[in-house]
C-alpha atoms as a PDB file:
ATOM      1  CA  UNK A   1      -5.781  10.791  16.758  1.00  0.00           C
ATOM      2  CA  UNK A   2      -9.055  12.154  14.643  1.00  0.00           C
ATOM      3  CA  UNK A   3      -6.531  14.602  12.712  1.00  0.00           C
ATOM      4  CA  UNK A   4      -3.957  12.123  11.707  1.00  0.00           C
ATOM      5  CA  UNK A   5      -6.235   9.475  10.355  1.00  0.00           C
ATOM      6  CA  UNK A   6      -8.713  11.685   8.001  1.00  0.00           C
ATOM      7  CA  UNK A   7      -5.357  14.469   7.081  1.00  0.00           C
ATOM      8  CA  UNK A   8      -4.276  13.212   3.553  1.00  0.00           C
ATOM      9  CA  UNK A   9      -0.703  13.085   3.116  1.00  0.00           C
ATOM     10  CA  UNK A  10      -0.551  16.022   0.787  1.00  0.00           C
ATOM     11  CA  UNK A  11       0.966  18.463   3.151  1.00  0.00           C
ATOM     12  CA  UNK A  12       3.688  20.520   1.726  1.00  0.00           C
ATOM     13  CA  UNK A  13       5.372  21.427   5.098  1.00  0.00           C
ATOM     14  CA  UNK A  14       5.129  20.873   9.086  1.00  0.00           C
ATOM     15  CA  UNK A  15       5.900  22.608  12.138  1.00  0.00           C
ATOM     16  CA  UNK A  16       9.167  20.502  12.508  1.00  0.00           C
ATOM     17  CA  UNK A  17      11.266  22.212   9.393  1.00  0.00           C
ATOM     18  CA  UNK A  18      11.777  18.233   7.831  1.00  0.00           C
ATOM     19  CA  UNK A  19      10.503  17.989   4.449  1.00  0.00           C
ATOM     20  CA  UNK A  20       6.655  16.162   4.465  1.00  0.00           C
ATOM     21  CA  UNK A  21       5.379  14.435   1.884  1.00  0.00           C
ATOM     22  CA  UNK A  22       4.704  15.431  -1.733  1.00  0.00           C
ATOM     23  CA  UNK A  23       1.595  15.530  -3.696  1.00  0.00           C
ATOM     24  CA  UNK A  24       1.519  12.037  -4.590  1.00  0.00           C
ATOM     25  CA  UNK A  25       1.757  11.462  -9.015  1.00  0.00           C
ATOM     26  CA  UNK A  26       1.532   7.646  -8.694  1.00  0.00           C
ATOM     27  CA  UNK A  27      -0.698   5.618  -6.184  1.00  0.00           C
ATOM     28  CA  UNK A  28      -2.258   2.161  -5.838  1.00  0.00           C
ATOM     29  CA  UNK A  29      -5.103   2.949  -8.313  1.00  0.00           C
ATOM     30  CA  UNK A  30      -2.569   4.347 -10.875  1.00  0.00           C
ATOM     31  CA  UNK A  31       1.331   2.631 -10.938  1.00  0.00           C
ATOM     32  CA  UNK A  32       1.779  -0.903 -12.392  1.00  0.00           C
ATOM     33  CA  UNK A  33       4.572  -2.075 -10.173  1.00  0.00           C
ATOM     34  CA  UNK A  34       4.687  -1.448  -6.363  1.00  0.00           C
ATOM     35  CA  UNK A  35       7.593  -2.603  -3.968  1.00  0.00           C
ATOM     36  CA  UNK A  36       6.017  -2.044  -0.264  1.00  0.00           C
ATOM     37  CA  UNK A  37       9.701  -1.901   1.809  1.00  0.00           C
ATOM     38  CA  UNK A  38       9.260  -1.512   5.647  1.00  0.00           C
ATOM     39  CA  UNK A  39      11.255  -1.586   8.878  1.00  0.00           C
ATOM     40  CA  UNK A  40      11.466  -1.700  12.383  1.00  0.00           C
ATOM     41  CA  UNK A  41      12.665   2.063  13.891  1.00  0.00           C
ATOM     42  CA  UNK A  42      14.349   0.847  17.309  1.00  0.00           C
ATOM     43  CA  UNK A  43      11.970   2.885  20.211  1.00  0.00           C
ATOM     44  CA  UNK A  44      15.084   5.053  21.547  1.00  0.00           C
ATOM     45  CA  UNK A  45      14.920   6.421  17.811  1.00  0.00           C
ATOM     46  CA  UNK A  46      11.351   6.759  16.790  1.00  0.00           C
ATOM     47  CA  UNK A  47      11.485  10.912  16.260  1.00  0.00           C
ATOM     48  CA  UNK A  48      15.092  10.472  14.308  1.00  0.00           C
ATOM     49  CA  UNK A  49      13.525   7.114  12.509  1.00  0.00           C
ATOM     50  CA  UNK A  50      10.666   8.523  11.115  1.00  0.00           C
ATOM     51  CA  UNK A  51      12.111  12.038  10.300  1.00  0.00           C
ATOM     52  CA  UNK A  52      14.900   9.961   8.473  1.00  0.00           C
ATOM     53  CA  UNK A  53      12.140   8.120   6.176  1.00  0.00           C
ATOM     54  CA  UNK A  54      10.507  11.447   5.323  1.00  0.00           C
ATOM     55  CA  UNK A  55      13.151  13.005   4.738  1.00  0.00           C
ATOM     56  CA  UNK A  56      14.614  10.165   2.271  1.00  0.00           C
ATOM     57  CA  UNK A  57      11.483   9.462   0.847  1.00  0.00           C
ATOM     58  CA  UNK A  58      10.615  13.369   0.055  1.00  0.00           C
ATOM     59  CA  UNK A  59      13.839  13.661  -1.686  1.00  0.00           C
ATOM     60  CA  UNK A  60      13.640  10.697  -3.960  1.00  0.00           C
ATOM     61  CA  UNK A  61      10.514  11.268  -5.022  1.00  0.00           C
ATOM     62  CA  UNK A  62      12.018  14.751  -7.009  1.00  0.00           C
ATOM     63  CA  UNK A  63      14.509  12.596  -9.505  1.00  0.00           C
ATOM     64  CA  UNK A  64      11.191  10.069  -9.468  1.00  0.00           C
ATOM     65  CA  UNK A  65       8.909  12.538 -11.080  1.00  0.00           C
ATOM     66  CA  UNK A  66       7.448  11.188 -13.720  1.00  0.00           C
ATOM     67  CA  UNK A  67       8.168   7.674 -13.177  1.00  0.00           C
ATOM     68  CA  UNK A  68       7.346   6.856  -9.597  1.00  0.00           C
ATOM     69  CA  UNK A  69       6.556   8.075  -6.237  1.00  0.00           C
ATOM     70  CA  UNK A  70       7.210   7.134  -2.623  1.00  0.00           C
ATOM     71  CA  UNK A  71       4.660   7.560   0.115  1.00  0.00           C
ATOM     72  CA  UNK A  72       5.266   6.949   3.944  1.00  0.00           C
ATOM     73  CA  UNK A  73       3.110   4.902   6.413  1.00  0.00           C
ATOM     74  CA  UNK A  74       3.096   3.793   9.803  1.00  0.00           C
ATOM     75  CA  UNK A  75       1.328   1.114  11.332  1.00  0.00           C
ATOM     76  CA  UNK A  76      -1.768   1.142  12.941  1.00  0.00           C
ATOM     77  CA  UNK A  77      -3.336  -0.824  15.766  1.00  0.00           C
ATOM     78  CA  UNK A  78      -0.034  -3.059  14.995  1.00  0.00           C
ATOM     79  CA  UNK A  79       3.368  -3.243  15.820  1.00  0.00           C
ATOM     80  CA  UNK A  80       4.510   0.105  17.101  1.00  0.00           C
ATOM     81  CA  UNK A  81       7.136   1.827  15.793  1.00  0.00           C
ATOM     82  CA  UNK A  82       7.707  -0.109  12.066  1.00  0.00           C
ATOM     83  CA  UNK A  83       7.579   2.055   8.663  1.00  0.00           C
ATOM     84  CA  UNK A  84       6.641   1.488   5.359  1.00  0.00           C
ATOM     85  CA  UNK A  85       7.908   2.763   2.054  1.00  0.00           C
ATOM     86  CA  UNK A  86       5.039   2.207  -0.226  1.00  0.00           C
ATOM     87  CA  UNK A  87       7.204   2.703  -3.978  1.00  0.00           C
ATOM     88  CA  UNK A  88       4.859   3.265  -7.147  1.00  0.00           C
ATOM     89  CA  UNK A  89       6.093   2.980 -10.374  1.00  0.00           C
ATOM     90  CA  UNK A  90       4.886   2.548 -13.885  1.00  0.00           C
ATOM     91  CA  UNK A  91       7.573   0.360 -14.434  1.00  0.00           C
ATOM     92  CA  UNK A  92      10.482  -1.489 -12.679  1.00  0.00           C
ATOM     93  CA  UNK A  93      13.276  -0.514 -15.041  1.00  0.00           C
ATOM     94  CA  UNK A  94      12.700   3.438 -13.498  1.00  0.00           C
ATOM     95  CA  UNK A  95      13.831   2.122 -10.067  1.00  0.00           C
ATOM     96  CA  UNK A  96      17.198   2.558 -11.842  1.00  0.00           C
ATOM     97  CA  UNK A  97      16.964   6.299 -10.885  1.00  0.00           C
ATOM     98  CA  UNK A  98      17.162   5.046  -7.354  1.00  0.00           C
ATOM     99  CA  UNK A  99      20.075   3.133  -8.199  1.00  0.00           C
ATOM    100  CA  UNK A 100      21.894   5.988  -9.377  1.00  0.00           C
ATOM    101  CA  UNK A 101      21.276   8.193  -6.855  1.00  0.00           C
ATOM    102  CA  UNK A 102      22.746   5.518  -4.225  1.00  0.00           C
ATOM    103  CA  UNK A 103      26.426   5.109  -6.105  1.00  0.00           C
ATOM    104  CA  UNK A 104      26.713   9.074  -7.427  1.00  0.00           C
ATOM    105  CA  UNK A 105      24.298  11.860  -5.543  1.00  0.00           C
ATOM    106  CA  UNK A 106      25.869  13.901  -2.583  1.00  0.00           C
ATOM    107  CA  UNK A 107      22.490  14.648  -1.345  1.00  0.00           C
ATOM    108  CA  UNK A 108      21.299  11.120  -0.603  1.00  0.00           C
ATOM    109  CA  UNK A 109      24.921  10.274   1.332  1.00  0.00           C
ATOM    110  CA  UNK A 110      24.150  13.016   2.796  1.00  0.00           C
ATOM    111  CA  UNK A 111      20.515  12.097   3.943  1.00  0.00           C
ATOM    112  CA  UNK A 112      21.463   7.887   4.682  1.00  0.00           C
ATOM    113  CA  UNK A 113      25.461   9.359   6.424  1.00  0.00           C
ATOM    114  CA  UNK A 114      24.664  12.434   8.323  1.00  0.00           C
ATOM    115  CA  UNK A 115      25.411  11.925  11.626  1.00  0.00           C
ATOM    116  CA  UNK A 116      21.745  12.454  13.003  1.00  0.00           C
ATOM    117  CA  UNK A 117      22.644  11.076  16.821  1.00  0.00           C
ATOM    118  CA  UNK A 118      24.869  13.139  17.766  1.00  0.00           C
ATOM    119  CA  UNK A 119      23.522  13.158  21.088  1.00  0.00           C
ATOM    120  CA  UNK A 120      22.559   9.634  20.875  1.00  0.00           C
ATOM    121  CA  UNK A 121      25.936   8.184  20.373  1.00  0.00           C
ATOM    122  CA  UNK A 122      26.424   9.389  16.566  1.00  0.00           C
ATOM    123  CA  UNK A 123      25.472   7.482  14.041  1.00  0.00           C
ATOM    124  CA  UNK A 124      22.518   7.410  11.115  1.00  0.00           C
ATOM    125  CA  UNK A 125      19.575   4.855  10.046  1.00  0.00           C
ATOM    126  CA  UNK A 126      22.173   1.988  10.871  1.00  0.00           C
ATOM    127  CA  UNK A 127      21.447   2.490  14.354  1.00  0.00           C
ATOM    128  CA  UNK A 128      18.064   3.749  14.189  1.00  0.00           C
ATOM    129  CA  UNK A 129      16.628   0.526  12.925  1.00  0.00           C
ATOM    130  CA  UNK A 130      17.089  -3.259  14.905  1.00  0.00           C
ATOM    131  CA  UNK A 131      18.558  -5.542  12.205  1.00  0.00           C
ATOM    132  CA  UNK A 132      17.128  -7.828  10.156  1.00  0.00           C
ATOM    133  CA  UNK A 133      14.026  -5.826  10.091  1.00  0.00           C
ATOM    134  CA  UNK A 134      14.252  -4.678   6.464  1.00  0.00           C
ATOM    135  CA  UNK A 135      11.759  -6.751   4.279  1.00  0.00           C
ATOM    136  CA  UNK A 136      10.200  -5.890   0.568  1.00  0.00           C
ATOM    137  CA  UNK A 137       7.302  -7.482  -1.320  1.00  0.00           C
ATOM    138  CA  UNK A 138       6.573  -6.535  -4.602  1.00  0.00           C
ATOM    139  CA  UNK A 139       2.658  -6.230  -5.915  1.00  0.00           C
ATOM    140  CA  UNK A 140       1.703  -6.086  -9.221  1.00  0.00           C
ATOM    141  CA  UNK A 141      -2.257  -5.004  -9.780  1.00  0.00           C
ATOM    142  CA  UNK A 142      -4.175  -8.672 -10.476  1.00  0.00           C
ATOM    143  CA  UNK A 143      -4.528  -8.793 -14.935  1.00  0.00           C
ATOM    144  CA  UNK A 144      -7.350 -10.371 -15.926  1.00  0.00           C
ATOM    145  CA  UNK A 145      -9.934  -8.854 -15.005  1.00  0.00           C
ATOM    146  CA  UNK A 146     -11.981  -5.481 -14.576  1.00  0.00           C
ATOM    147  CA  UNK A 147     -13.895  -4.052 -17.840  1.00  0.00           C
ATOM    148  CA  UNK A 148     -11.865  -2.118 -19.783  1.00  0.00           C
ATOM    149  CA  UNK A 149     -10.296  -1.576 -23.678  1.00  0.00           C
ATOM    150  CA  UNK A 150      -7.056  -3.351 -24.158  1.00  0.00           C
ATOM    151  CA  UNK A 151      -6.616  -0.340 -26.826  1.00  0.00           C
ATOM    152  CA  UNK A 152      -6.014   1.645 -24.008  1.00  0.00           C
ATOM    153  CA  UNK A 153      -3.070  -0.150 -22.701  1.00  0.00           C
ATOM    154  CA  UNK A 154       0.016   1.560 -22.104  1.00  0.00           C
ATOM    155  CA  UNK A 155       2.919  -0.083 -22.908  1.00  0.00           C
ATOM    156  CA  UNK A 156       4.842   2.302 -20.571  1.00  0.00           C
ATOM    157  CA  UNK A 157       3.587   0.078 -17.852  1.00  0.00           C
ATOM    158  CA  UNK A 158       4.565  -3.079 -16.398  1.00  0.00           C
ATOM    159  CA  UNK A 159       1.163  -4.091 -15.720  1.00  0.00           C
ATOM    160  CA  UNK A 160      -2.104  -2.174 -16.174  1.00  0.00           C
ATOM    161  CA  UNK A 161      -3.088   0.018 -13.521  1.00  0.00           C
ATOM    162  CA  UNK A 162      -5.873  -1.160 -11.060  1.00  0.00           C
ATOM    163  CA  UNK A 163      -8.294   1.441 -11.705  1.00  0.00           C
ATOM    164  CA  UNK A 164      -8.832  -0.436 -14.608  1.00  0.00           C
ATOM    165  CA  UNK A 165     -10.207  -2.802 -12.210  1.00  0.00           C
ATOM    166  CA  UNK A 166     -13.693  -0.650 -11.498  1.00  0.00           C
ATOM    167  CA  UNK A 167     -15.764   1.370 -13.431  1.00  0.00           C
ATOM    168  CA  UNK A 168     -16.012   4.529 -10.708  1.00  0.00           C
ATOM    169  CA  UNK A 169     -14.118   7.196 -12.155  1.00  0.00           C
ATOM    170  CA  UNK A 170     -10.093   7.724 -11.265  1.00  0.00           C
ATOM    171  CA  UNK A 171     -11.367  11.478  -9.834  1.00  0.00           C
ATOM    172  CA  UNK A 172     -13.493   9.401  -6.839  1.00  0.00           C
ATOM    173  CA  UNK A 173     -11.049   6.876  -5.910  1.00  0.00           C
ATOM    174  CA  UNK A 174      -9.216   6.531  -2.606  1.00  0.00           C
ATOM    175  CA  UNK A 175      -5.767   5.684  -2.933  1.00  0.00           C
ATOM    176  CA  UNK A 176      -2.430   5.677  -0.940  1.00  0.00           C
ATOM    177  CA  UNK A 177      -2.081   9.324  -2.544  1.00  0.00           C
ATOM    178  CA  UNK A 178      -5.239  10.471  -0.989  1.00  0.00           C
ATOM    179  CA  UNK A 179      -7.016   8.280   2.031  1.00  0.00           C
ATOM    180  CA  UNK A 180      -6.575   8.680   5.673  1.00  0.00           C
ATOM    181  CA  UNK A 181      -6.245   4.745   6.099  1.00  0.00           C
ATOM    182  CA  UNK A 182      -4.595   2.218   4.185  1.00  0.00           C
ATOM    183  CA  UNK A 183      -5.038  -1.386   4.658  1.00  0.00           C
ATOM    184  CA  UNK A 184      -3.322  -4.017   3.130  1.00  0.00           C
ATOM    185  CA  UNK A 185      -5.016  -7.294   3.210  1.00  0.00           C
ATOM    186  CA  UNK A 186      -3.566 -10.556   2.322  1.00  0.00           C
ATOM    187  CA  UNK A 187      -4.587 -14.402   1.319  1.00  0.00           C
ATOM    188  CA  UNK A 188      -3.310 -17.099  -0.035  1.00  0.00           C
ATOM    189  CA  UNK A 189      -5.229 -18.939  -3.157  1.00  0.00           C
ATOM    190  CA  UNK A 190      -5.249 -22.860  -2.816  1.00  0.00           C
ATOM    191  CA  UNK A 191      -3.138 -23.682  -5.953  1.00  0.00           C
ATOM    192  CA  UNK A 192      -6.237 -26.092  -6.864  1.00  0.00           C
ATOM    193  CA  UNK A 193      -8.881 -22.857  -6.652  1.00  0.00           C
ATOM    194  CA  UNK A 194      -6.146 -19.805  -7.759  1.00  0.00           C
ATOM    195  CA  UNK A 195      -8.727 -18.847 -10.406  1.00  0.00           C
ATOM    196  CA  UNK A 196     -12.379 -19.288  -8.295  1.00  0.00           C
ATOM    197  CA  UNK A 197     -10.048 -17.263  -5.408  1.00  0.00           C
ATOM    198  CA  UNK A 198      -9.431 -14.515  -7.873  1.00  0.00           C
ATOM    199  CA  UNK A 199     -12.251 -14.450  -9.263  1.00  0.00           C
ATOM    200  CA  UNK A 200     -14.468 -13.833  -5.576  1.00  0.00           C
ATOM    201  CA  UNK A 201     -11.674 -11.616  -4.788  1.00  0.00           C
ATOM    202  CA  UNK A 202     -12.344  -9.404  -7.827  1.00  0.00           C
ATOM    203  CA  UNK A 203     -16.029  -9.570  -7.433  1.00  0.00           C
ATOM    204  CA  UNK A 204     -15.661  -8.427  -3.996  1.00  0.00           C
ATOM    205  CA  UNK A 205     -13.411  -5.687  -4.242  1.00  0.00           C
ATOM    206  CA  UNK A 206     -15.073  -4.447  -7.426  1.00  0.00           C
ATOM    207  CA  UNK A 207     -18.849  -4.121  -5.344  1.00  0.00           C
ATOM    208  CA  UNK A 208     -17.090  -2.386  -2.892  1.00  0.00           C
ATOM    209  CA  UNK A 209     -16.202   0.150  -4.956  1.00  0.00           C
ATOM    210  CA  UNK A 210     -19.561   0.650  -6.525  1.00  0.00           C
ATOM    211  CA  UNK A 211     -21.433   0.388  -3.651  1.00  0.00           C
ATOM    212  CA  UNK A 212     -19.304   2.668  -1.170  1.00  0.00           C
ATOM    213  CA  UNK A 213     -18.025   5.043  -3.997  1.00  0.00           C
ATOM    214  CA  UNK A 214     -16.253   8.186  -2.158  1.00  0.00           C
ATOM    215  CA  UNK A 215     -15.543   6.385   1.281  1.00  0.00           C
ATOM    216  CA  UNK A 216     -14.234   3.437   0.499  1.00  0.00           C
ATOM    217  CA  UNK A 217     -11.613   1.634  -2.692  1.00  0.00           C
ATOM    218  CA  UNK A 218     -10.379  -1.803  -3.300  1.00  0.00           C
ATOM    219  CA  UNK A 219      -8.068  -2.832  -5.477  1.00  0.00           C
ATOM    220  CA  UNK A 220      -6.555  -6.712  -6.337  1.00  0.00           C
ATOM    221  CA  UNK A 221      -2.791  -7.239  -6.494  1.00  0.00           C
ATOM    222  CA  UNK A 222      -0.692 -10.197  -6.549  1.00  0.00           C
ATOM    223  CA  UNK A 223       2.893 -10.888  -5.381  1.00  0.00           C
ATOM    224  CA  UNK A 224       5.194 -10.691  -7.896  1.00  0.00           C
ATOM    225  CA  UNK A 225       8.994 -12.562  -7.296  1.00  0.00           C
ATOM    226  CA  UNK A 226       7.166 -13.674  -3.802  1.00  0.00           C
ATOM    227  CA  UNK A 227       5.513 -16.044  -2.711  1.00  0.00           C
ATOM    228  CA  UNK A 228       3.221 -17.962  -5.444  1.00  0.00           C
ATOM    229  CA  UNK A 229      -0.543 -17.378  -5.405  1.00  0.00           C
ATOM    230  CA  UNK A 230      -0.487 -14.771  -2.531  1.00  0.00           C
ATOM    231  CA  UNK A 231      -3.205 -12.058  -3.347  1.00  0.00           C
ATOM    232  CA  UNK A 232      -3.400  -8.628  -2.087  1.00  0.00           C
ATOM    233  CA  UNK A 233      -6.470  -6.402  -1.660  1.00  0.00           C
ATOM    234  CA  UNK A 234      -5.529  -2.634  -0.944  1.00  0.00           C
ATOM    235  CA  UNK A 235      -8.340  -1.226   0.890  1.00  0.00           C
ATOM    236  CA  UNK A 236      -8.647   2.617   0.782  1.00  0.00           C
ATOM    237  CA  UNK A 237     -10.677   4.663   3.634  1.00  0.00           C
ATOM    238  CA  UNK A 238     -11.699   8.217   3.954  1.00  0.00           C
ATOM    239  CA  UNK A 239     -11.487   7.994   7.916  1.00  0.00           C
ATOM    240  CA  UNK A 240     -11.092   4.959  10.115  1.00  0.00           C
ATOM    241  CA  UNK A 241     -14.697   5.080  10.748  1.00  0.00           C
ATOM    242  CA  UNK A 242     -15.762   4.510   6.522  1.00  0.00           C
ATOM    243  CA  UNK A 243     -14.449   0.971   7.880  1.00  0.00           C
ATOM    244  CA  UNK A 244     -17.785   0.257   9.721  1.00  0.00           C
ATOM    245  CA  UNK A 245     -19.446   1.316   6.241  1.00  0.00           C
ATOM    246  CA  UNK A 246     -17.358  -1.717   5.122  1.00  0.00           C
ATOM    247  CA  UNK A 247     -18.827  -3.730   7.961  1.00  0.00           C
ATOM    248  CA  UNK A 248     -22.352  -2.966   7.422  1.00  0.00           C
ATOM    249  CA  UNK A 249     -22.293  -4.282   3.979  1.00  0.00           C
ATOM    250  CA  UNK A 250     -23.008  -7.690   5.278  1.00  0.00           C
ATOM    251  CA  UNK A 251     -27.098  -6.539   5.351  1.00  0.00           C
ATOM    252  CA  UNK A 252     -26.336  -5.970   1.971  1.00  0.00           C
ATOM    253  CA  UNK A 253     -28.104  -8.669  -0.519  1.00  0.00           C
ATOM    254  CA  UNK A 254     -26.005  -8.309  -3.361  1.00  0.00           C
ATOM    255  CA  UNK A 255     -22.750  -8.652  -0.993  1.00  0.00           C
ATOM    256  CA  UNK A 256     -24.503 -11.953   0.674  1.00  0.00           C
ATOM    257  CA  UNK A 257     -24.571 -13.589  -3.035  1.00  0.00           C
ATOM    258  CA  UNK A 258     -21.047 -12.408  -3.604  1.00  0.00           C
ATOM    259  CA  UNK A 259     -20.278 -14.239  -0.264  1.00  0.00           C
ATOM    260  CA  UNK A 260     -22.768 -17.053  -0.704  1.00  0.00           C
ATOM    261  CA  UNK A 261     -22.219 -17.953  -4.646  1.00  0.00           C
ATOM    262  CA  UNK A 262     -20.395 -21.223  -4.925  1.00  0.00           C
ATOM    263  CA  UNK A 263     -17.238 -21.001  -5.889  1.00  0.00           C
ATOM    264  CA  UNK A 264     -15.923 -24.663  -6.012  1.00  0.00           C
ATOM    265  CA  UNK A 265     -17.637 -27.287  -8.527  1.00  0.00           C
ATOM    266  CA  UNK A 266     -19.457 -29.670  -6.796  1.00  0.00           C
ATOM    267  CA  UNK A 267     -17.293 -32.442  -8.499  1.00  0.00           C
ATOM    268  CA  UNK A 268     -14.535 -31.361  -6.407  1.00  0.00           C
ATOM    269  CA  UNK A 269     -16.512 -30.465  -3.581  1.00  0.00           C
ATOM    270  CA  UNK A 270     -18.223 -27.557  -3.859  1.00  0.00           C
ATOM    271  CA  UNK A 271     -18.379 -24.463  -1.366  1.00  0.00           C
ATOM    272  CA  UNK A 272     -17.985 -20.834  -1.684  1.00  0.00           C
ATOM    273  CA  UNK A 273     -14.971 -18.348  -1.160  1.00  0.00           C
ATOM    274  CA  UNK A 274     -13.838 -20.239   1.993  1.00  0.00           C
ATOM    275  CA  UNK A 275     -12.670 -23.131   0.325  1.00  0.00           C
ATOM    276  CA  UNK A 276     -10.733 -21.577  -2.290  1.00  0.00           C
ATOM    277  CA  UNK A 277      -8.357 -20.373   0.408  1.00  0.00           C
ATOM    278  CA  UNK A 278      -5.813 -21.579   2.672  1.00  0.00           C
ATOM    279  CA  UNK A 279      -7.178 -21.609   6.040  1.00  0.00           C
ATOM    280  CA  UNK A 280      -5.408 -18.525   8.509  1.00  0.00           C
ATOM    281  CA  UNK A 281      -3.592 -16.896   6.013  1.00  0.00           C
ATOM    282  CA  UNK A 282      -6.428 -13.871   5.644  1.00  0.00           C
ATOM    283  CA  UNK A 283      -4.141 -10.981   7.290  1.00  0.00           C
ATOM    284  CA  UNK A 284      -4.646  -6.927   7.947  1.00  0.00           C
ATOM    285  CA  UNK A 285      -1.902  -4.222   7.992  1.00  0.00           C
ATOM    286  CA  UNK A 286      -3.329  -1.040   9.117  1.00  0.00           C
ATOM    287  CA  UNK A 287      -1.318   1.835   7.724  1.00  0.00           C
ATOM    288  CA  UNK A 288      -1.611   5.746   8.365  1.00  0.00           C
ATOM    289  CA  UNK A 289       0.265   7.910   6.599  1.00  0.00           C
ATOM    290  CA  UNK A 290       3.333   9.063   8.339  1.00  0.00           C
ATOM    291  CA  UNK A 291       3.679  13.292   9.969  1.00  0.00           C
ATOM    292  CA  UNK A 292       7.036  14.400  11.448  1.00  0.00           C
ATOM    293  CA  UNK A 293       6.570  14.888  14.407  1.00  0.00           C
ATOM    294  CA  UNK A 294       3.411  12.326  15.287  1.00  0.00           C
ATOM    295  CA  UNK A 295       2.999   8.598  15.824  1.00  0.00           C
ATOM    296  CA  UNK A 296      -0.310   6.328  14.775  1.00  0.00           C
ATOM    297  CA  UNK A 297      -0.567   5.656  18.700  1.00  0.00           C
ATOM    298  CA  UNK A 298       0.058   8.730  19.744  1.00  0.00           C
ATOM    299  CA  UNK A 299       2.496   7.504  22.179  1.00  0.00           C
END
């Protein structure tokens, strides 16, 4: 499993002949609009599933050049067998390209019409996926905050890029174009607290990256046409085992006052980050990016 986790997902070809995934232009750190799409590959199909979502994803991203990219993940330590289509783009009007390609392009009815179970029964994606499973959230990175000159803005961009969220330079960050793990955590802001939440959740992410530089990124997004004052961190690891760097920053001082500061005025109550949450709604998704060939479990 060591070679799958820490192997970027840069590889230009693999031993199967299906296309693997592209250098990756636009990432977490670096697109302003991401739609995270994922579903559930039915077991009897898991080679044909996944060599289906490289293959579709590695083709798009060619017309996409320039305005967006598409990386592939599987999950982790989770439910076996679902993908994810993690889509950057600077900017939602480009997912018109998409668009295009679905009504007009022989090469994508070709990829989502080919019969690729012939010896399954016939049939394409339609059968390789259990129905009902296709779901899409879109993230925007949090505004607001980080440090950074509003003359640099681009207006190319629906929102600005969350590497304008730290200070460490874009050359050292992790991303979903360059780490081994990818985890996307999730919370839910009491409407009474939204700003203390984002605030701590800003503050945390943001020592993280200063303090684990090179092993280790966060990033703050928020749910766009979702659900209202859901937050997402995307947490960026060299290997699976920078996560116990994340873990050990509880000795940390600076990370206790981060944890410790008080968050809620004392006219309402007071308390730190815990109360400007909803209680159980703190959630994980472990993703590795997706080989031909390979599954996260190895099974």
């Amino acid at each position: 499993m060591t070679d799958i986790i820490e192997r970027p997902v840069l590889a230009e070809t693999d031993e199967t002949g299906v296309p693997a995934q592209a250098p990756t232009a636009f990432n977490t750190s670096n697109s302003g609009f991401v739609i995270h799409r994922s579903g559930q590959i039915r077991h009897e199909f898991r080679r044909e599933g996944r060599e289906f979502a490289l293959e579709l994803a590695g083709f798009l991203n060619k017309p996409l050049a320039g305005k967006a990219t598409i990386v592939v993940f599987e999950e982790l330590f989770g439910q076996q067998d679902r993908v994810h289509w993690v889509q950057h783009f600077k900017n939602p009007n480009d997912y018109h390209v998409i668009l295009d390609l679905v009504d007009h392009d022989k090469t994508f009815k070709d990829i989502t019409e080919r019969d690729r179970l012939a010896e399954g029964g016939g049939g394409n994606w339609e059968r390789m996926f259990t129905e009902g499973t296709f779901s899409e959230r879109v993230i925007v990175p949090q505004h607001g905050v980080g440090d950074h000159d509003d003359d640099d803005d681009d207006p190319t961009y629906f929102a600005d890029p969350a590497s304008h969220q730290t200070t460490v330079p874009e050359g050292e960050l992790l991303h979903t174009g360059n780490a081994g793990i990818t985890i996307m955590r999730t919370a839910h802001c009491k409407y009474e607290f939204r700003d203390e939440a984002r605030q701590f959740a800003y503050e945390w992410a943001n020592h993280i990256n200063n303090t684990l530089r090179g092993s280790v990124s966060a990033f703050l997004f928020e749910e766009t046409f979702g659900r209202q004052d859901r937050i997402h961190w995307t947490l960026h690891f060299k290997t699976l085992n920078d996560y116990l760097k994340l873990v050990e920053l509880g000795k940390d001082e600076t990370y206790k006052q981060i944890l410790g500061a008080r968050r809620v005025a004392l006219a309402k109550g007071g308390g730190s980050w815990e109360k400007t949450f909803v209680d159980g709604t703190i959630q994980d998704l472990v993703l590795s990016p997706l080989r031909s060939g390979t599954t996260a479990s190895g099974f």
